[in-house]
Protein backbone atom coordinates (compact mmCIF):
# COMPACT_ATOMS: atom_id res chain seq x y z
CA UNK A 1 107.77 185.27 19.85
CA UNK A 2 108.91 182.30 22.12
CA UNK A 3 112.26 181.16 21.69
CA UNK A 4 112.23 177.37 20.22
CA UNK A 5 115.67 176.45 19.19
CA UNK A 6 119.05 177.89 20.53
CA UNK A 7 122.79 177.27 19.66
CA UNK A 8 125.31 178.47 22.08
CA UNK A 9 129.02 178.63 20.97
CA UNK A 10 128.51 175.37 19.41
CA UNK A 11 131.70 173.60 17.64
CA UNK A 12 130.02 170.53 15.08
CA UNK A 13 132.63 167.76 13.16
CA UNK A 14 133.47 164.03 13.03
CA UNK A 15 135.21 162.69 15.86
CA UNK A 16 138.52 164.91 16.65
CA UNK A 17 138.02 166.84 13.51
CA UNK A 18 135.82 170.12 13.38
CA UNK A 19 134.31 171.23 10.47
CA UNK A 20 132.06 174.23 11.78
CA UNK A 21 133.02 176.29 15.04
CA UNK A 22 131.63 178.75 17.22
CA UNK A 23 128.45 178.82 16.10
CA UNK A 24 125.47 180.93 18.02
CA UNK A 25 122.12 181.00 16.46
CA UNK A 26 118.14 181.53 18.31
CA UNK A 27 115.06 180.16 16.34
CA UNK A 28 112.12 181.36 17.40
CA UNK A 29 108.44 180.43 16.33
CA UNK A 30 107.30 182.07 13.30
CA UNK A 31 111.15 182.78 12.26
CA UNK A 32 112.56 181.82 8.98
CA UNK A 33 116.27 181.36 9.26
CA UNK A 34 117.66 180.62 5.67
CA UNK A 35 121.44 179.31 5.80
CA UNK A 36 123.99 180.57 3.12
CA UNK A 37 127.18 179.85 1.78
CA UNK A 38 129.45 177.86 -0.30
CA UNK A 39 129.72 173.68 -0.96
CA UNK A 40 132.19 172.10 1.83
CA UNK A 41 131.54 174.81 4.44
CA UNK A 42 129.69 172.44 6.93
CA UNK A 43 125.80 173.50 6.38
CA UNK A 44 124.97 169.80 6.21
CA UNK A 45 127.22 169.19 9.34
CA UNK A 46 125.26 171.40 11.11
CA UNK A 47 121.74 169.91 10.00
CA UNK A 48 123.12 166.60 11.19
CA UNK A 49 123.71 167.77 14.90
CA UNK A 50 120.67 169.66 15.34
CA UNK A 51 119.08 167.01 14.45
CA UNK A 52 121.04 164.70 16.48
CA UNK A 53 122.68 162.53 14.50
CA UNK A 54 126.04 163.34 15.57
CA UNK A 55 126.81 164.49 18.66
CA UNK A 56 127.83 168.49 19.12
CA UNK A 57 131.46 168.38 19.92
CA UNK A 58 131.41 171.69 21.83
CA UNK A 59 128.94 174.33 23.04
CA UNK A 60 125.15 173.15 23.33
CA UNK A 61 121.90 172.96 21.62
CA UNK A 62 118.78 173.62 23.59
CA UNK A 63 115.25 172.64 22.54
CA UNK A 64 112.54 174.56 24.47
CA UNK A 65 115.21 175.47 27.20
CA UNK A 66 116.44 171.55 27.56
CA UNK A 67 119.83 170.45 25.69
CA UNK A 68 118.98 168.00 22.59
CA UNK A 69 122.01 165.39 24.10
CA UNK A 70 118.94 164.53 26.78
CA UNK A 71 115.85 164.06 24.20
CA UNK A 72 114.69 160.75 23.52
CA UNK A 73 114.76 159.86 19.62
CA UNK A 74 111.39 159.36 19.34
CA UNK A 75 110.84 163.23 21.25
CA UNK A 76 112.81 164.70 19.13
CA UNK A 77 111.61 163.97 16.13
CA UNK A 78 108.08 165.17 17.31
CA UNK A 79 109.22 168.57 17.93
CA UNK A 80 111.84 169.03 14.58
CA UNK A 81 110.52 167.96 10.93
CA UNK A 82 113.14 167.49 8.29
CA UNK A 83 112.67 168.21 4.82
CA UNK A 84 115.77 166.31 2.73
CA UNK A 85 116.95 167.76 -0.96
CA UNK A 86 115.76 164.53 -2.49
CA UNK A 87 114.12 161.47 -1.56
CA UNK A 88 113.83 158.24 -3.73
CA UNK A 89 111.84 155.27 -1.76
CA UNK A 90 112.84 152.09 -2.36
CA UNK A 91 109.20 150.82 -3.43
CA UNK A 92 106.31 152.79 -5.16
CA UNK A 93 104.21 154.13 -2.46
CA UNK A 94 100.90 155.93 -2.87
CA UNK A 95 101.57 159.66 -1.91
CA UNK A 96 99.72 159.28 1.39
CA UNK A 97 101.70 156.45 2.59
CA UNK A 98 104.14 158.58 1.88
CA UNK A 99 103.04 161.26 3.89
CA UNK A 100 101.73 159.14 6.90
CA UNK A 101 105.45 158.07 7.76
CA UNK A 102 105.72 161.24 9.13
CA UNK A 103 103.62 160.14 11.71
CA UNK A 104 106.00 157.63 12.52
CA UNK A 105 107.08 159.13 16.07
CA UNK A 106 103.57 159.29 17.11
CA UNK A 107 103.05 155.70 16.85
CA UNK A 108 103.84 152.97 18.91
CA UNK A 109 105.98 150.22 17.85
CA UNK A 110 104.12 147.47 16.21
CA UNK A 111 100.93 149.65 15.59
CA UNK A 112 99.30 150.44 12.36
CA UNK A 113 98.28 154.23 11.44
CA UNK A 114 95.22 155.24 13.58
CA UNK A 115 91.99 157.25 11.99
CA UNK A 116 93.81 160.33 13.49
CA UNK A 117 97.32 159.69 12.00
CA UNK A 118 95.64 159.60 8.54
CA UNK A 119 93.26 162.66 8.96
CA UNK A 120 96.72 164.53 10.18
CA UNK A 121 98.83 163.48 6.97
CA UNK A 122 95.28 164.38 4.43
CA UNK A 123 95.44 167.34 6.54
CA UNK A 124 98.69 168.11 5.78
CA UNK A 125 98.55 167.35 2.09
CA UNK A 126 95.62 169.88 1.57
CA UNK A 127 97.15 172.67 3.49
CA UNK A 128 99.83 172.56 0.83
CA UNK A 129 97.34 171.96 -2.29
CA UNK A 130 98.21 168.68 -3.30
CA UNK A 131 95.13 166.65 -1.70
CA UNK A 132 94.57 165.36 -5.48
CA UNK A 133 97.64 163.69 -5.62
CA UNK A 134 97.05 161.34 -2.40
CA UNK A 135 96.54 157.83 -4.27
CA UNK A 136 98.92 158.83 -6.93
CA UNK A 137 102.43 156.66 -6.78
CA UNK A 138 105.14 158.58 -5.59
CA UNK A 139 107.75 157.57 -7.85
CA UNK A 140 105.54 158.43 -10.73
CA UNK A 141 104.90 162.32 -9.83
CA UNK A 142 106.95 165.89 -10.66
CA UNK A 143 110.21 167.06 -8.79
CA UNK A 144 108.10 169.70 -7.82
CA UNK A 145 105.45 167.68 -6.28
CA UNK A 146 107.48 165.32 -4.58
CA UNK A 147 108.92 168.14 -2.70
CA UNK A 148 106.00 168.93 -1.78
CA UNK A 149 105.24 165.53 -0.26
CA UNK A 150 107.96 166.07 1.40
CA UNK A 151 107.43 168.88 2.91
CA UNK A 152 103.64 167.54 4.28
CA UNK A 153 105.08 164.49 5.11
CA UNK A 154 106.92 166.76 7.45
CA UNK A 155 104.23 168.92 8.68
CA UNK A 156 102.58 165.18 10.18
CA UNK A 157 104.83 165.17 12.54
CA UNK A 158 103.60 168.09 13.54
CA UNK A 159 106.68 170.04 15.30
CA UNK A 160 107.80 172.80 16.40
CA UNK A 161 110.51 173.36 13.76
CA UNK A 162 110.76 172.59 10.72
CA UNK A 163 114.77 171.96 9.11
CA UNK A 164 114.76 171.92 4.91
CA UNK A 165 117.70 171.13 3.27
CA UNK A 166 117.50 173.61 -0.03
CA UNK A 167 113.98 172.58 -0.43
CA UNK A 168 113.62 173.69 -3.94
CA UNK A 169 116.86 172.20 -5.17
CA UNK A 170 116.24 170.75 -8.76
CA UNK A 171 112.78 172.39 -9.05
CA UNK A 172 111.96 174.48 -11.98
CA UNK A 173 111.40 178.63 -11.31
CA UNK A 174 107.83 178.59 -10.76
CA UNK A 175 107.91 175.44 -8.18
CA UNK A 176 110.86 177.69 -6.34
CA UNK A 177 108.03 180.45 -5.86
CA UNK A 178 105.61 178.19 -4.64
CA UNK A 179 107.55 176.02 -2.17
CA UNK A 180 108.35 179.25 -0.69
CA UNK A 181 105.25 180.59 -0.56
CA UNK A 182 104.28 177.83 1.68
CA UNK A 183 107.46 178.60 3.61
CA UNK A 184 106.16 182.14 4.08
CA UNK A 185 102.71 180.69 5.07
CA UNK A 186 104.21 178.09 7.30
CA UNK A 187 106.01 180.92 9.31
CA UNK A 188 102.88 182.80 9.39
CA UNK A 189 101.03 180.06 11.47
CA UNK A 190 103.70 180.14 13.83
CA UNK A 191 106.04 177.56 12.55
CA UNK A 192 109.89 178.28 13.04
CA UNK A 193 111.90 177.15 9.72
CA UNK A 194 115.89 176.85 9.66
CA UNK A 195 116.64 176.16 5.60
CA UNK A 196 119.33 176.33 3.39
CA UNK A 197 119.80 177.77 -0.09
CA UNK A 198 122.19 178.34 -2.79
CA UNK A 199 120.31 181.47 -4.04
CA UNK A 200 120.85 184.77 -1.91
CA UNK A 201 117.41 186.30 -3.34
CA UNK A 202 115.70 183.17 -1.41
CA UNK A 203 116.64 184.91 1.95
CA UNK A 204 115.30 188.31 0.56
CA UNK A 205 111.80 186.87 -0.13
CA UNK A 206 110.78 184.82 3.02
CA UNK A 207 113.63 185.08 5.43
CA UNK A 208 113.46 187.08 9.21
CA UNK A 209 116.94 185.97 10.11
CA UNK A 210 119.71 184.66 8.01
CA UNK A 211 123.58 183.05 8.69
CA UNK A 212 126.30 182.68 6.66
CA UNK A 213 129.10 180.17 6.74
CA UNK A 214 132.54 180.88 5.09
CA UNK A 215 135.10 178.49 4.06
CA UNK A 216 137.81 179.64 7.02
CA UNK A 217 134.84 179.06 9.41
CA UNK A 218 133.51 182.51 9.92
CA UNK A 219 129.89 182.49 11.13
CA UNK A 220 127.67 185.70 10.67
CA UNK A 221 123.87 186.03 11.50
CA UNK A 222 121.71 188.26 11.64
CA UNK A 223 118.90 190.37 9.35
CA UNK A 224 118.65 189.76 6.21
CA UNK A 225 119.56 193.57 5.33
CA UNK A 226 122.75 193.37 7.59
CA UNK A 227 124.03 189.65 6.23
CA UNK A 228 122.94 189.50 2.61
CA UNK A 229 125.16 192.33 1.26
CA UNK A 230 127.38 192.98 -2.01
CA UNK A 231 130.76 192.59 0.39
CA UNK A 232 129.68 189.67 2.00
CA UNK A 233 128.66 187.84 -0.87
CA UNK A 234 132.04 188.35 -2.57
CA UNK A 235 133.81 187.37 0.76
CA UNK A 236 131.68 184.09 0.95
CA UNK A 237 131.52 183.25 -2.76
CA UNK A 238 134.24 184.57 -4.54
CA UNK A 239 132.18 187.09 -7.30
CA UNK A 240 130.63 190.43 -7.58
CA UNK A 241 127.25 190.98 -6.80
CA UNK A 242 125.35 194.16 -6.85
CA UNK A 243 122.26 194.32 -4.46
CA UNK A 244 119.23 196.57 -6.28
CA UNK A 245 115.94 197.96 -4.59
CA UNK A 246 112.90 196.98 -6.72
CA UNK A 247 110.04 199.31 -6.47
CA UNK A 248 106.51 196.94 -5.68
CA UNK A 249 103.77 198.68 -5.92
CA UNK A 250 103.10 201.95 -3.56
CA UNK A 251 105.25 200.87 -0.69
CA UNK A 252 106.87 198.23 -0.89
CA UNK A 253 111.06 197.92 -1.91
CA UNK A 254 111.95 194.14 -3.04
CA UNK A 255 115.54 193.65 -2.76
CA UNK A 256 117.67 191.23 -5.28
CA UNK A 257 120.84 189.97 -6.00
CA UNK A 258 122.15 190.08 -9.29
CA UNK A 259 125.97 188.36 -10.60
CA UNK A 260 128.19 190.26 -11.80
CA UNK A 261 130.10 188.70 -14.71
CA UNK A 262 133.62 189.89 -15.55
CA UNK A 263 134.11 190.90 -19.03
């Protein structure tokens, strides 16, 4: 797999003050990294520098080899999609004017959406399944389908890596499954995906790689197996958890993370 995104020793805050340190992470295409750990830890501190909106106080962050500090705005946001938690416009767009803002970095300033920009953004809204909700208004739909405008108004950008902050926050269990589903099939077309989650059995089901933040600033990655384990959970979150094996058919083991509750 080649090697997209990588953060060396990085130290990421607000001016003097540092809220995550020492942070080393590699993204490659294909990989799903899902982010754990508790409120106040610093994940969203960490979405805002590697997307560039504030500047990494030590360390470095390298896109394709070349340090994000000497990308151009409108460069970076070709090669790195973000998916927010939640998204209200201010007006009630159709759902493909929704979706063709992602095109906004391919675009010229001044310019209106070319043929291509649309066929991208229709593109993108039947890879996900939701083609039939194009000249619906936006504010009108589901949580669950509004995350998954989201999510193809990403995809237009089309980049190389794709950021989701908990992308099925507020979505009901069976929306969960199928947002990532298409997280699974995103990574299987290549696509690398960094994305946080307050559910542990999210990294069992479509993660390659995960990292966990603690509140005195620890930073642990690596398989999901290794990272996503009954002592690290209680060190991270406070509670018992027991990890169980779930037999799937012939071969296959699920694992899953079940609460304990103290009695």
């Amino acid at each position: 797999m080649e090697l997209i995104l990588e953060v060396k020793h990085a130290v990421c805050g607000y001016g003097k003050k540092s809220v995550v340190e020492n942070i080393s992470l590699k993204v490659a295409n294909g990989e799903v990294v899902c982010l754990l750990g508790p409120n106040g830890v610093g994940k969203t501190t960490f979405f805002k520098t590697l997307l560039g909106f504030i500047k990494v106080q030590k360390g470095e962050i390298l896109l394709n080899g070349k340090n994000i500090a000497d990308w151009s705005r409108k460069s970076l946001a070709k090669m790195i999609g973000y998916v927010p938690q939640a998204h209200t416009p201010p007006f009630p767009f159709r759902v493909l004017d929704v979706v063709i803002m992602g095109r906004t970095p391919h675009i010229d300033g001044g310019s209106y959406p070319s043929r291509k920009d649309i066929e991208v953004a229709a593109e993108a809204l039947e890879r996900l399944g939701i083609s039939d909700l194009k000249d619906k208004i936006y504010t009108e739909i589901s949580g669950g389908e509004r995350q998954l405008v989201l999510i193809a108004r990403a995809l237009t950008q089309q980049p190389a890596i794709l950021i989701m902050d908990e992308p099925t926050s507020n979505l009901d269990f069976g929306n969960q499954i199928r947002v990532l589903q298409h997280i699974n099939d995103l990574s299987k077309n290549g696509m690398g995906v960094i994305m946080t989650s307050h559910f542990p059995n999210h990294a069992f089901l479509c993660s390659t790689k995960v990292a966990l933040m603690q509140k005195n600033k620890c930073f642990k990655v690596g398989d999901v197996n290794e990272i996503v384990t009954e002592d690290n959970l209680k060190e991270a979150y406070g509670i018992s958890v027991k990890i169980i094996d779930t037999k799937i058919g012939k071969n296959k083991i699920l694992k899953s993370c079940i609460p304990i509750l103290e009695e």
